[in-house]
C-alpha atoms as a PDB file:
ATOM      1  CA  UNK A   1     114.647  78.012  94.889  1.00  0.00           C
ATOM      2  CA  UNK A   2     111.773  78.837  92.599  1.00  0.00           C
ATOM      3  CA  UNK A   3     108.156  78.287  94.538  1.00  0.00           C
ATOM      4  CA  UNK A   4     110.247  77.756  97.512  1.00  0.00           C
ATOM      5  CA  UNK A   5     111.444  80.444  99.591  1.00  0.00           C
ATOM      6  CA  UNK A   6     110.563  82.971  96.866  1.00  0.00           C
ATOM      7  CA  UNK A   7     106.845  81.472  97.178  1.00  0.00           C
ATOM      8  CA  UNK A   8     106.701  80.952 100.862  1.00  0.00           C
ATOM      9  CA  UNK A   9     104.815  83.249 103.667  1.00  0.00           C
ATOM     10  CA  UNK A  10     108.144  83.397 104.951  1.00  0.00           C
ATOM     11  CA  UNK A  11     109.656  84.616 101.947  1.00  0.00           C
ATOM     12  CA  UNK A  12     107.149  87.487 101.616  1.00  0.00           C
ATOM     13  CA  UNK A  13     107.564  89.033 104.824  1.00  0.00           C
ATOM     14  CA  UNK A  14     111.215  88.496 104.778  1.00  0.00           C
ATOM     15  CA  UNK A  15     111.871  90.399 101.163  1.00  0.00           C
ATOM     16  CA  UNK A  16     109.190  92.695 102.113  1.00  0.00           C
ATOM     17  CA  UNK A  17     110.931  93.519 105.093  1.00  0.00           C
ATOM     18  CA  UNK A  18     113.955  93.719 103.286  1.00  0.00           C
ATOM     19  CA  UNK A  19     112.255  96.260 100.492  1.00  0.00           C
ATOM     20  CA  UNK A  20     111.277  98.773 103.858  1.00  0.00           C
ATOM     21  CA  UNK A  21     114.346  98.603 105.068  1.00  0.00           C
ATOM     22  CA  UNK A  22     116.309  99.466 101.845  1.00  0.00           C
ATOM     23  CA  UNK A  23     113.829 101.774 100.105  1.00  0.00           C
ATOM     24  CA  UNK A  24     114.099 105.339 100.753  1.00  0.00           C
ATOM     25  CA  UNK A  25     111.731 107.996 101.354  1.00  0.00           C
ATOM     26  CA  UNK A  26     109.724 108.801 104.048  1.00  0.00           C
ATOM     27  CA  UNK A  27     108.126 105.762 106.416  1.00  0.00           C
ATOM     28  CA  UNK A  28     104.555 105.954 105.155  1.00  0.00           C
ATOM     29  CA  UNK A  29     106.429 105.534 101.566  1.00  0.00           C
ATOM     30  CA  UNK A  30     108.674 102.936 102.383  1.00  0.00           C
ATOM     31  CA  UNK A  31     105.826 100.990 103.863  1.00  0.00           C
ATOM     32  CA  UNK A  32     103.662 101.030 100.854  1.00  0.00           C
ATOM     33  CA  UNK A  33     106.096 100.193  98.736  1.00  0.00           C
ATOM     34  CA  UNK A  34     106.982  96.998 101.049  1.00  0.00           C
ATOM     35  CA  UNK A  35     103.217  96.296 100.993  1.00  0.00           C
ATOM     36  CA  UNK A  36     102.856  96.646  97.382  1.00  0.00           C
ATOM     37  CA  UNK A  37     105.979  93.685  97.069  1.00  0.00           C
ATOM     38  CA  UNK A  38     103.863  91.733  99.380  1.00  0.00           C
ATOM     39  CA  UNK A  39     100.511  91.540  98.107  1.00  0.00           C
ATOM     40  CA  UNK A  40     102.327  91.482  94.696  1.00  0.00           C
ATOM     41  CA  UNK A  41     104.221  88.442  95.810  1.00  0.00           C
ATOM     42  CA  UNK A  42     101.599  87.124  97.270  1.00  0.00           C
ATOM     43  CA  UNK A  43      99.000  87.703  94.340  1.00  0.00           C
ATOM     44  CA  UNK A  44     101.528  85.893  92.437  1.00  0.00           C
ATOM     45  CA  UNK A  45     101.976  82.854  94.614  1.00  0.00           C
ATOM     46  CA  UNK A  46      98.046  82.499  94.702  1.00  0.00           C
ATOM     47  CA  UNK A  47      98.111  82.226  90.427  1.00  0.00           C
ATOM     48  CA  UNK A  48     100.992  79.593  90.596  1.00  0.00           C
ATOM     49  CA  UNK A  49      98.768  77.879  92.762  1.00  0.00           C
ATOM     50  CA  UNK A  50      96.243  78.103  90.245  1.00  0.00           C
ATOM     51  CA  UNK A  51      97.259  78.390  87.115  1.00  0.00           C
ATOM     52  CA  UNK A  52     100.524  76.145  86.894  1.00  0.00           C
ATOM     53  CA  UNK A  53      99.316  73.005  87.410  1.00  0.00           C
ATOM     54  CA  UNK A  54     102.093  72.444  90.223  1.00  0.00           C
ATOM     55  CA  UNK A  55     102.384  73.464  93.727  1.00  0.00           C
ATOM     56  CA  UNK A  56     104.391  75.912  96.116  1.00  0.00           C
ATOM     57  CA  UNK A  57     105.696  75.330  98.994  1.00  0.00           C
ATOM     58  CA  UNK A  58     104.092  77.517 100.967  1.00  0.00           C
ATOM     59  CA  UNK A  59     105.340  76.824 104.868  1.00  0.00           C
ATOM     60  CA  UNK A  60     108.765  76.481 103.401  1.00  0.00           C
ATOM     61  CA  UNK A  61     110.993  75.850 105.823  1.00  0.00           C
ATOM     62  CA  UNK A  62     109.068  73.271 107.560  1.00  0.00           C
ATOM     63  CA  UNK A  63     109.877  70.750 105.712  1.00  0.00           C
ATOM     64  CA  UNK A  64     112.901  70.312 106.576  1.00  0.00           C
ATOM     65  CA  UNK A  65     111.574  69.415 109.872  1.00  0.00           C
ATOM     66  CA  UNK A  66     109.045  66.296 108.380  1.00  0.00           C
ATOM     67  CA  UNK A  67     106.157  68.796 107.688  1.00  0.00           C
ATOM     68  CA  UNK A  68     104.019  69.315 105.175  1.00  0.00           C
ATOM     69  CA  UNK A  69     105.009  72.603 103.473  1.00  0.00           C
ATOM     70  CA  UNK A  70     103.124  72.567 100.516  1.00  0.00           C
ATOM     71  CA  UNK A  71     100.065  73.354  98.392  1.00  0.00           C
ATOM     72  CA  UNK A  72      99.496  71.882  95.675  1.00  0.00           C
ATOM     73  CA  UNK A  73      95.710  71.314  94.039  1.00  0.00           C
ATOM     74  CA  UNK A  74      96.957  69.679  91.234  1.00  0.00           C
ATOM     75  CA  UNK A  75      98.767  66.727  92.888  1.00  0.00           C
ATOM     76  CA  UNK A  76      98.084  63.612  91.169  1.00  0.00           C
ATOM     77  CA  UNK A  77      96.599  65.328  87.365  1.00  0.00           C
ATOM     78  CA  UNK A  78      99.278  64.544  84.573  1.00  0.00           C
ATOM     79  CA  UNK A  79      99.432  67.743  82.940  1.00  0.00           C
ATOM     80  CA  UNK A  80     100.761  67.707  79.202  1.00  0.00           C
ATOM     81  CA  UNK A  81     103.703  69.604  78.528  1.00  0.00           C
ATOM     82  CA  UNK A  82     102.120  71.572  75.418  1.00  0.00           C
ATOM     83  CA  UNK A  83      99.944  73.044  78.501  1.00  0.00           C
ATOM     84  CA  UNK A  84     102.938  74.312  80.355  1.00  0.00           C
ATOM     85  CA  UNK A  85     104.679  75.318  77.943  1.00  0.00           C
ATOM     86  CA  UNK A  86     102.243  77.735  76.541  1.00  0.00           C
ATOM     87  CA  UNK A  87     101.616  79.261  80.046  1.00  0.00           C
ATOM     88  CA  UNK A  88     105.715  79.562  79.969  1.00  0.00           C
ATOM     89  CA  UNK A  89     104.772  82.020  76.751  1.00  0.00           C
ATOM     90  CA  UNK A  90     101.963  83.653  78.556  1.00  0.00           C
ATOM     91  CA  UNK A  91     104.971  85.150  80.889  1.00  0.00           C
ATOM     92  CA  UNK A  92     105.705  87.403  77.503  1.00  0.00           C
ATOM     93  CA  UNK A  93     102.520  88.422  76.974  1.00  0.00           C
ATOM     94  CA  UNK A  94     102.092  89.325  80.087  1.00  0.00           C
ATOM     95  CA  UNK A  95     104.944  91.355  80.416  1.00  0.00           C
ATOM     96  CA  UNK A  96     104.202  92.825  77.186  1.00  0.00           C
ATOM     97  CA  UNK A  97     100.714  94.059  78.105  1.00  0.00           C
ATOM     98  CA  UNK A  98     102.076  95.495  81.694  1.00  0.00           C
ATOM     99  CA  UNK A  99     104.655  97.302  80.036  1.00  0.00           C
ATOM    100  CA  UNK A 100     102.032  98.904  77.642  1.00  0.00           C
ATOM    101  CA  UNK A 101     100.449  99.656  80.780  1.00  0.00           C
ATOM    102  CA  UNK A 102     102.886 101.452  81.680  1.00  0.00           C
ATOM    103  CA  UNK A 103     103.278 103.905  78.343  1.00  0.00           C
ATOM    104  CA  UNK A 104      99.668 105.179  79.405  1.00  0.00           C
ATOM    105  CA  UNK A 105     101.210 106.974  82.237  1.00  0.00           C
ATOM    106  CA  UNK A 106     104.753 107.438  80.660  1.00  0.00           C
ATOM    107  CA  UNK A 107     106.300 111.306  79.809  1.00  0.00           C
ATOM    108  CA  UNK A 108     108.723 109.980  77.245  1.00  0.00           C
ATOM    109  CA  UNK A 109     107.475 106.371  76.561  1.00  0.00           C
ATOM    110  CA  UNK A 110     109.856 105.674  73.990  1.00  0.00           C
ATOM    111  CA  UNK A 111     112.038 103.493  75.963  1.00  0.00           C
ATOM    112  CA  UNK A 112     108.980 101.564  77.101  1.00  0.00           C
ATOM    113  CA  UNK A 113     108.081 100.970  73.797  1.00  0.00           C
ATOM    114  CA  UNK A 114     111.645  99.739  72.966  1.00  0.00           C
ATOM    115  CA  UNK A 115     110.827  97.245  75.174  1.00  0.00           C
ATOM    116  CA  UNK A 116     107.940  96.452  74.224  1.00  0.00           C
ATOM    117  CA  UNK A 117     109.539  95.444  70.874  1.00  0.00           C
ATOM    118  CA  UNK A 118     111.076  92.638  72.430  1.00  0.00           C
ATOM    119  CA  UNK A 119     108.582  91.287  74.776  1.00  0.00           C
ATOM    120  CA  UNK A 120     105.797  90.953  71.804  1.00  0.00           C
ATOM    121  CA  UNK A 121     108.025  89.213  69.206  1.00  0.00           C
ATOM    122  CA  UNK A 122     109.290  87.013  72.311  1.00  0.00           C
ATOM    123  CA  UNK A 123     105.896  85.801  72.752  1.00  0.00           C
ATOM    124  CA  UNK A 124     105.621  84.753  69.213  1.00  0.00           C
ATOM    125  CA  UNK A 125     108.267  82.578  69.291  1.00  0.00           C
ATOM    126  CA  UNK A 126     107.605  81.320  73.042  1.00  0.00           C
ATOM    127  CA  UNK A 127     104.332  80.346  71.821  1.00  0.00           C
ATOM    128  CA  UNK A 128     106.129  78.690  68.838  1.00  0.00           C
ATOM    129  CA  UNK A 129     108.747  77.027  70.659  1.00  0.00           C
ATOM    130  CA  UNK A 130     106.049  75.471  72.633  1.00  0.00           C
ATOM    131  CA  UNK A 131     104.445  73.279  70.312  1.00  0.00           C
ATOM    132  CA  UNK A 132     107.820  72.249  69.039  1.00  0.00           C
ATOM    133  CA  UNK A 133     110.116  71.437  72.185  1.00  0.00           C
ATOM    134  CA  UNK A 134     109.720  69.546  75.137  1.00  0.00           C
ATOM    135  CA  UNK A 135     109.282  70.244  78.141  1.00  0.00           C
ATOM    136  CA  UNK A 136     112.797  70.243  79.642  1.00  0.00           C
ATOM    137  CA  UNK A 137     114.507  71.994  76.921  1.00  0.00           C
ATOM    138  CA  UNK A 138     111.096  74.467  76.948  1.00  0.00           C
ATOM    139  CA  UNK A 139     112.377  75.151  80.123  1.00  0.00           C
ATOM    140  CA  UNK A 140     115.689  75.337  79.587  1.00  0.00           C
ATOM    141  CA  UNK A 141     115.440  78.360  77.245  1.00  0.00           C
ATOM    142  CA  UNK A 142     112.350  79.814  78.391  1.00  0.00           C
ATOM    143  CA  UNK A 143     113.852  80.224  82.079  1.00  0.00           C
ATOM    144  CA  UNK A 144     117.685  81.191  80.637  1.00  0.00           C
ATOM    145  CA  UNK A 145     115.617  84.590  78.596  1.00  0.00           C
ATOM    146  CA  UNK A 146     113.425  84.954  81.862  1.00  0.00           C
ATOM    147  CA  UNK A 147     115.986  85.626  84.204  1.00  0.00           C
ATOM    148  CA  UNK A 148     117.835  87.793  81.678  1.00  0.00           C
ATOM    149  CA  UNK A 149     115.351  90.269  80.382  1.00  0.00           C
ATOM    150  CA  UNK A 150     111.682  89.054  81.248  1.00  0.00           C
ATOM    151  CA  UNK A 151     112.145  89.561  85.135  1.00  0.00           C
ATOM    152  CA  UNK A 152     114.110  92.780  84.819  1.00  0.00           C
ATOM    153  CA  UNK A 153     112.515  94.712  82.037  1.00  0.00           C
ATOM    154  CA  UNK A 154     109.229  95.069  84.218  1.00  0.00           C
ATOM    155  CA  UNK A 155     111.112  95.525  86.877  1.00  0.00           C
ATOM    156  CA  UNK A 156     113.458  98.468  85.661  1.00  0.00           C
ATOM    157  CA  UNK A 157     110.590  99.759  84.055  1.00  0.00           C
ATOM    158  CA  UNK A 158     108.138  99.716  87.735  1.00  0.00           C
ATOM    159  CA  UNK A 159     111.346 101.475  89.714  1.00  0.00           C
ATOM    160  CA  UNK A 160     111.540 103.969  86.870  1.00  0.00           C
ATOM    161  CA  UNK A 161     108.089 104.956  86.544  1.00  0.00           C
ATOM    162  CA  UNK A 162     107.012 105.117  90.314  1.00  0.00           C
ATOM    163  CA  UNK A 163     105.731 108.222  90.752  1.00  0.00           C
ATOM    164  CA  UNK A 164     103.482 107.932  87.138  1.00  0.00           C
ATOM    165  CA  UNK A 165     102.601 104.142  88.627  1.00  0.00           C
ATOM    166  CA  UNK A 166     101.344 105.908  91.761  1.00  0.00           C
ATOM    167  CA  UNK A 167      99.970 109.336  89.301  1.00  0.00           C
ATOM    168  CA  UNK A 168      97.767 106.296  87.398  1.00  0.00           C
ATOM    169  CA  UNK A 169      96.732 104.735  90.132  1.00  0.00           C
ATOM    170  CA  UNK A 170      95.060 108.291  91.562  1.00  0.00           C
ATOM    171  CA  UNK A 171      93.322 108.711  88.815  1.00  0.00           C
ATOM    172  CA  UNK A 172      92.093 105.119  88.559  1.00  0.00           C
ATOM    173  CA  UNK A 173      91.241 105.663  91.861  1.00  0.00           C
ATOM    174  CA  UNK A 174      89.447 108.948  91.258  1.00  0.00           C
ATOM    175  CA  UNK A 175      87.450 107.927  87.617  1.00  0.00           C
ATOM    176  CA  UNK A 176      85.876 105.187  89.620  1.00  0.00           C
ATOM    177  CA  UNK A 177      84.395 107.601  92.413  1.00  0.00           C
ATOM    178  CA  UNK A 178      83.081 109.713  89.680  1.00  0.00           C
ATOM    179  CA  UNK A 179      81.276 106.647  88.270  1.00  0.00           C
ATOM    180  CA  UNK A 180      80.242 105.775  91.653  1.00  0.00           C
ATOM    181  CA  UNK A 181      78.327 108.704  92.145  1.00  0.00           C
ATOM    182  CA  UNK A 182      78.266 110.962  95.480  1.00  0.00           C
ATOM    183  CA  UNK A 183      78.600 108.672  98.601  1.00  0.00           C
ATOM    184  CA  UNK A 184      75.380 108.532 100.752  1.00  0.00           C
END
């Protein structure tokens, strides 16, 4: 399933959709948040493309059907695990740095910065792990702690902090006009 469906065009729309249809608030709401998913998703599927060293299948379903569904730069360049393995670490840091992110904008950040706790020392030893186990067992692990508490940590911590998400964003938005200057 992973940079199939979840990393198809067809994917995007269809959990986007899904994310509209199941969010509350009012419509204008709903469909930002659904847009956010989607350029999110879609953001993301553009750095697997380029960043991974491996492809995503992109027009998934139509393969099934005997057509190419694919993209994939990298076809053909034997990438050493070491390499993939360390961007499998990256996911921690990563996380770690959005979640710091996040305390800017937090009222009672102590939570975040329980998590924060773990993602940091789980990037330590993700980067160790890397340079000491193969691939498949790299994998193995690395996915196994992903799908436990990399994924949702973020996650939780996005739902839970909309409204100072969106607070940060305004004022991101307005610093950047005061740099700007007065439009002509």
């Amino acid at each position: 399933m992973h940079r199939s469906f979840t990393h198809s065009i067809l994917g995007i729309l269809v959990i986007s959709a899904l994310v509209y249809r199941f969010s509350k608030g009012e419509q204008e709401e709903r469909w930002a948040l659904a847009a956010g998913i989607g350029y999110g998703m879609f953001a993301h599927c553009f750095a697997d493309i380029f960043f991974w060293f491996s492809g995503i299948k992109a027009f998934w379903p139509v393969g099934f059907f005997g057509l190419p569904d694919s993209i994939n730069i990298w076809a053909g360049l034997n990438v050493p695990g070491l390499v993939t393995n360390i961007l499998g670490a990256m996911d921690y840091l990563a996380a770690a740095l959005y979640l710091l992110f996040l305390t800017k904008g937090a009222k009672r950040p102590g939570w975040l910065r329980g998590m924060l706790l773990v993602q940091w020392p789980l990037f330590v030893l993700f980067l160790a792990l890397a340079f000491f186990l193969e691939k498949g067992l790299f994998d193995l692990v690395h996915y196994a702690v992903f799908i436990l508490f990399l994924l949702p940590a973020p996650l939780y911590a996005t739902v839970k902090m909309r409204s100072a998400i969106e607070e940060l964003a305004l004022e991101e938005r307005g610093q950047a006009q005061e740099t700007s200057g007065p439009s002509a």
